[in-house]
N, C-alpha and C. Protein backbone atom coordinates (compact mmCIF):
# COMPACT_ATOMS: atom_id res chain seq x y z
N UNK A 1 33.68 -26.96 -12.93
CA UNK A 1 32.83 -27.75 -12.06
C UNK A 1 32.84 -29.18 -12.56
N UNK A 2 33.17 -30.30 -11.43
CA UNK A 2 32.73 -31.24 -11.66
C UNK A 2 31.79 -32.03 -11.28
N UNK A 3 30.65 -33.16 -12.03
CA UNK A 3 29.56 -33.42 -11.29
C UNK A 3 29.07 -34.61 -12.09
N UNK A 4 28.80 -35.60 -11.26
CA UNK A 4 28.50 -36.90 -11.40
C UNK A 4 27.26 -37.24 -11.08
N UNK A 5 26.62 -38.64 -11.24
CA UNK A 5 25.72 -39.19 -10.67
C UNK A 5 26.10 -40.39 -10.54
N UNK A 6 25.77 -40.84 -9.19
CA UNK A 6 26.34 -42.37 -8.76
C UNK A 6 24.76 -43.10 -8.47
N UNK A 7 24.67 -44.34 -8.01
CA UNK A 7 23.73 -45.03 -7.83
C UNK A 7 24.15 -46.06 -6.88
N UNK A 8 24.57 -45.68 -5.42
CA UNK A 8 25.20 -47.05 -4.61
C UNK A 8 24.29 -47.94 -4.21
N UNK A 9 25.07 -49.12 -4.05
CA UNK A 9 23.84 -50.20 -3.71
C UNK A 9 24.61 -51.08 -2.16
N UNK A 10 25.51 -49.99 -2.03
CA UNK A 10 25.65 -50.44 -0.39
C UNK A 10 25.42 -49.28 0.53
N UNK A 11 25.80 -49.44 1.92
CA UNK A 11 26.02 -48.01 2.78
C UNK A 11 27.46 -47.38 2.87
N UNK A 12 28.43 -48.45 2.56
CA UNK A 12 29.33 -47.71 1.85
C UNK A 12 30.24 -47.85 0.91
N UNK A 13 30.36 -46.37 0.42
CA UNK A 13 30.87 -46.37 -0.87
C UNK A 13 31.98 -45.91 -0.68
N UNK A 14 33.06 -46.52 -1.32
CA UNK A 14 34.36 -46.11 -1.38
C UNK A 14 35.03 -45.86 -2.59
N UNK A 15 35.28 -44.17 -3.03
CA UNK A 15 35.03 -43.87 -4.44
C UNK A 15 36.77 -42.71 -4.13
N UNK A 16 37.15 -42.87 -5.19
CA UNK A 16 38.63 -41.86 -5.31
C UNK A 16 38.28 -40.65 -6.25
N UNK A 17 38.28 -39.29 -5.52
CA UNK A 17 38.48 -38.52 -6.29
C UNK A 17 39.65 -38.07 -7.12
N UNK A 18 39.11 -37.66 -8.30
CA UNK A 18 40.68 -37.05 -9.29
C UNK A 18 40.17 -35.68 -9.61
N UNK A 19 41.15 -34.80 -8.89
CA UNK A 19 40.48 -33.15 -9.25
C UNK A 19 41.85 -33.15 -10.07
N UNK A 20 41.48 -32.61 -11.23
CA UNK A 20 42.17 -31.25 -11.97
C UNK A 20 43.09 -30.77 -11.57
N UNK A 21 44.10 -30.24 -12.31
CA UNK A 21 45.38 -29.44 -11.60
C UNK A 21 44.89 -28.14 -11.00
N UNK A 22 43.83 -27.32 -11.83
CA UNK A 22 43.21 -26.15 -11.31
C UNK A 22 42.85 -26.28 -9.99
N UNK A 23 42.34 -27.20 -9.57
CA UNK A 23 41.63 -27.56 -8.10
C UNK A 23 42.82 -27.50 -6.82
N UNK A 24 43.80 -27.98 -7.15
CA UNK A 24 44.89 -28.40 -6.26
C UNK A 24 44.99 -26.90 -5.10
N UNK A 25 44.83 -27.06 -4.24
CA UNK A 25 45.03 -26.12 -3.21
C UNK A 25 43.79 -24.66 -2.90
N UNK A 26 42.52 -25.10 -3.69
CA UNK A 26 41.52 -24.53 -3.60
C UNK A 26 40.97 -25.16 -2.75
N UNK A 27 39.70 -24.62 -1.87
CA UNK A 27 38.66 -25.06 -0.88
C UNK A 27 37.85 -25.30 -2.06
N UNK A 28 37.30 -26.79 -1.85
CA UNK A 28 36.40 -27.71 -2.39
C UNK A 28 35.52 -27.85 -1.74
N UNK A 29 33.93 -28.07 -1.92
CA UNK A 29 32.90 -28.27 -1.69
C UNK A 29 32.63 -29.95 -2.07
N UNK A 30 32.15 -30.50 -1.12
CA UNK A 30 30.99 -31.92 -1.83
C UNK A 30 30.02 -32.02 -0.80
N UNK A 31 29.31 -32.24 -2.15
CA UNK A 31 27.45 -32.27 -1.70
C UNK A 31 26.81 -33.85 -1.68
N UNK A 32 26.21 -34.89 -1.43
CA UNK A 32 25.54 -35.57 -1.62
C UNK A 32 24.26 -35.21 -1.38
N UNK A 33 23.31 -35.66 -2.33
CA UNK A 33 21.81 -34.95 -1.66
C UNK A 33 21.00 -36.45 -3.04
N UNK A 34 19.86 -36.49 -2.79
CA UNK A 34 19.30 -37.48 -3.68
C UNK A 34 18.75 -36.37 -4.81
N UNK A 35 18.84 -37.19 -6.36
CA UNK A 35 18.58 -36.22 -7.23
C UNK A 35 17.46 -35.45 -7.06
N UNK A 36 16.17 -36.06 -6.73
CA UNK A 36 14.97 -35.37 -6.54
C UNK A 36 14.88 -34.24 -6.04
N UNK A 37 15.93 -34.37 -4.36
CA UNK A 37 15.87 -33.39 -3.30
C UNK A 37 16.05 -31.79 -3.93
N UNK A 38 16.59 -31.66 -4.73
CA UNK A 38 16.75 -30.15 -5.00
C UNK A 38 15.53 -29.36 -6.04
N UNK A 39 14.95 -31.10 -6.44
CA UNK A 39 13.41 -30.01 -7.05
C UNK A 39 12.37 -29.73 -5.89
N UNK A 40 12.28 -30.18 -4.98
CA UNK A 40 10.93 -29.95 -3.64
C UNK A 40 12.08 -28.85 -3.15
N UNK A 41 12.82 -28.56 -2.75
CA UNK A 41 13.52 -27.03 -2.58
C UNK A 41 12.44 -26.04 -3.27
N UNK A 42 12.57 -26.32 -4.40
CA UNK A 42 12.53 -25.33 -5.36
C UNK A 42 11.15 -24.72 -5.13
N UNK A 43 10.30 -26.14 -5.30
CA UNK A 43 9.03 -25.64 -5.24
C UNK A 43 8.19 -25.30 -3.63
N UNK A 44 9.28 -25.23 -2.48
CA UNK A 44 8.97 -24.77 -1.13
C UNK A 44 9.26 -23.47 -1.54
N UNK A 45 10.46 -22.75 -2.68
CA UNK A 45 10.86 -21.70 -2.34
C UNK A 45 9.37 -20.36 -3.14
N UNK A 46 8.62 -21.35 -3.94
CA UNK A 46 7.88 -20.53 -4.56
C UNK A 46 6.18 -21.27 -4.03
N UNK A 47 6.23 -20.95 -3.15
CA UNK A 47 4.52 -21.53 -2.69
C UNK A 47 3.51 -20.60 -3.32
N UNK A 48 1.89 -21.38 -3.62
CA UNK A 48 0.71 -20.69 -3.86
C UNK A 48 0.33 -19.86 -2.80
N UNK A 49 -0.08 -19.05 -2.86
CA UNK A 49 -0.24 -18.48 -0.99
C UNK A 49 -2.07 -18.93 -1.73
N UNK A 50 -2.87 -19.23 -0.34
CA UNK A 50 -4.00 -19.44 -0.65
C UNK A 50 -5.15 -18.39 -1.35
N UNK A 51 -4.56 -17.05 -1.13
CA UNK A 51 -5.53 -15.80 -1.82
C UNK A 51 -5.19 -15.93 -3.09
N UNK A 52 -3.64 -16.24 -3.74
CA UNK A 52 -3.87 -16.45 -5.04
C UNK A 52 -4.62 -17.62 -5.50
N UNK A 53 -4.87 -18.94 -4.92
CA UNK A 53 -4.91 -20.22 -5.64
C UNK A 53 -6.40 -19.62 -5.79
N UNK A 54 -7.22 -19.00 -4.86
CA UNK A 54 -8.76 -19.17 -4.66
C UNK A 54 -9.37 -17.28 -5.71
N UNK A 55 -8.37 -16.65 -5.88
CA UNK A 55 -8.80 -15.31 -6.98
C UNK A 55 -9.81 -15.64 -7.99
N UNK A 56 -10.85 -15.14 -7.98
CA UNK A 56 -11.42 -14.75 -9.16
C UNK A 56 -12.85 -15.81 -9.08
N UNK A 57 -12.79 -16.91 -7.56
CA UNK A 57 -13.43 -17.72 -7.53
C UNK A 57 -14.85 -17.54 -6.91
N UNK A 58 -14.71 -16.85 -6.32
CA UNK A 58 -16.05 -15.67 -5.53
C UNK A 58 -16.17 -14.45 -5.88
N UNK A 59 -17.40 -14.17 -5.99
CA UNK A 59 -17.42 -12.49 -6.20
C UNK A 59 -16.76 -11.71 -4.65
N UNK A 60 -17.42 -10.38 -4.45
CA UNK A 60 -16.56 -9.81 -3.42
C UNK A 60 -17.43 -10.17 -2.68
N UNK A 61 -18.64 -10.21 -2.89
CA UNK A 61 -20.14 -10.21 -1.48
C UNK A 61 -19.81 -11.81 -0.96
N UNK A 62 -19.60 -12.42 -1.84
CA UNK A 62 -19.93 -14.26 -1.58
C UNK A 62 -18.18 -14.26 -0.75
N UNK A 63 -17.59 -13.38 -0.71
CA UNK A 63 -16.06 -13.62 -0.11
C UNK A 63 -16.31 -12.82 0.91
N UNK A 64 -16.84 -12.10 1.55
CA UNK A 64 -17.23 -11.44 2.43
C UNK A 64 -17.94 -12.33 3.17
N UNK A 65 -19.23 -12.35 2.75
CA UNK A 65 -20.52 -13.29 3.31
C UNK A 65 -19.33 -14.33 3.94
N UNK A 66 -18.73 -15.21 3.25
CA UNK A 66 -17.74 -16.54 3.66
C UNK A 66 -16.62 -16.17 4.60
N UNK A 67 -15.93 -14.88 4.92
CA UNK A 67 -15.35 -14.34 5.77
C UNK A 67 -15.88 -14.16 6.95
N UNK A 68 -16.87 -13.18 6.47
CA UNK A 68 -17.88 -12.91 8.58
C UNK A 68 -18.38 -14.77 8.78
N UNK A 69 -18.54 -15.34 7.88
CA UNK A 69 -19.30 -16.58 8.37
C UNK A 69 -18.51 -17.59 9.11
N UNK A 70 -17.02 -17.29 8.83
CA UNK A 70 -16.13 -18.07 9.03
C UNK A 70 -15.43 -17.49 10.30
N UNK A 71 -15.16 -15.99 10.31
CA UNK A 71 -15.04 -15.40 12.06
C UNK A 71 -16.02 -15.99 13.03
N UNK A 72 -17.69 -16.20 12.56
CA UNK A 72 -18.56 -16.36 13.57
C UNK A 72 -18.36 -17.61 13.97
N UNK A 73 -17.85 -18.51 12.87
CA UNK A 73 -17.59 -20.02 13.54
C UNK A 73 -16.54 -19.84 14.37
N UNK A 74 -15.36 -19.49 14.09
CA UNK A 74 -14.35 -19.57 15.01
C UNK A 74 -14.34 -18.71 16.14
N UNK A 75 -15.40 -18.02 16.39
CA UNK A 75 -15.58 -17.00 18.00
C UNK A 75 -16.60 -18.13 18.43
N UNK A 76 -17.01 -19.02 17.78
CA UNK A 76 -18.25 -19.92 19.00
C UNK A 76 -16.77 -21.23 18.98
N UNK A 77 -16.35 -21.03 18.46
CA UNK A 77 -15.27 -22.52 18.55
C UNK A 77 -14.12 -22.31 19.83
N UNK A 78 -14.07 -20.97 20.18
CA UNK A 78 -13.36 -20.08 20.64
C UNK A 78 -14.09 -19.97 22.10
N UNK A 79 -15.11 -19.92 21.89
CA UNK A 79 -16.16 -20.01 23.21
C UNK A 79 -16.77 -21.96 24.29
N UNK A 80 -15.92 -22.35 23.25
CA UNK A 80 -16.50 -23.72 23.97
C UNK A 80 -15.19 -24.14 24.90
């Protein structure tokens, strides 16, 4: 594998590749992507789901109580 980092300071760049003798007559891949872009991947691929972020933060009655309280708002929100 080969792999670089460039930094252009125009819109275009005009750059010569030199592959390897190994490479010669293989299907090649090229990617441009900005370095950052492949860490927000990462962390879309592993989200908090909201029942974990909020565990352990209510008892069961006070998560209940906040459940029916929160259906009854949204059946009158539902009604207007």
């Amino acid at each position: 594998m080969i792999r670089t980092v460039i930094t252009p300071t125009q819109t275009n760049y005009n750059v010569a590749l030199v592959f390897p003798e190994d490479y010669l007559g293989e299907e090649l891949e090229v990617i441009v992507f900005k370095k950052q872009e492949g860490l927000v991947i990462e962390k879309k691929l592993n989200p908090i789901k909201l029942s974990d972020k909020y565990r352990d933060v209510f008892t069961k009655e006070d998560a209940k109580s906040f459940n029916d309280h929160t259906q009854q708002m949204r059946k009158e929100w539902d009604s207007i």
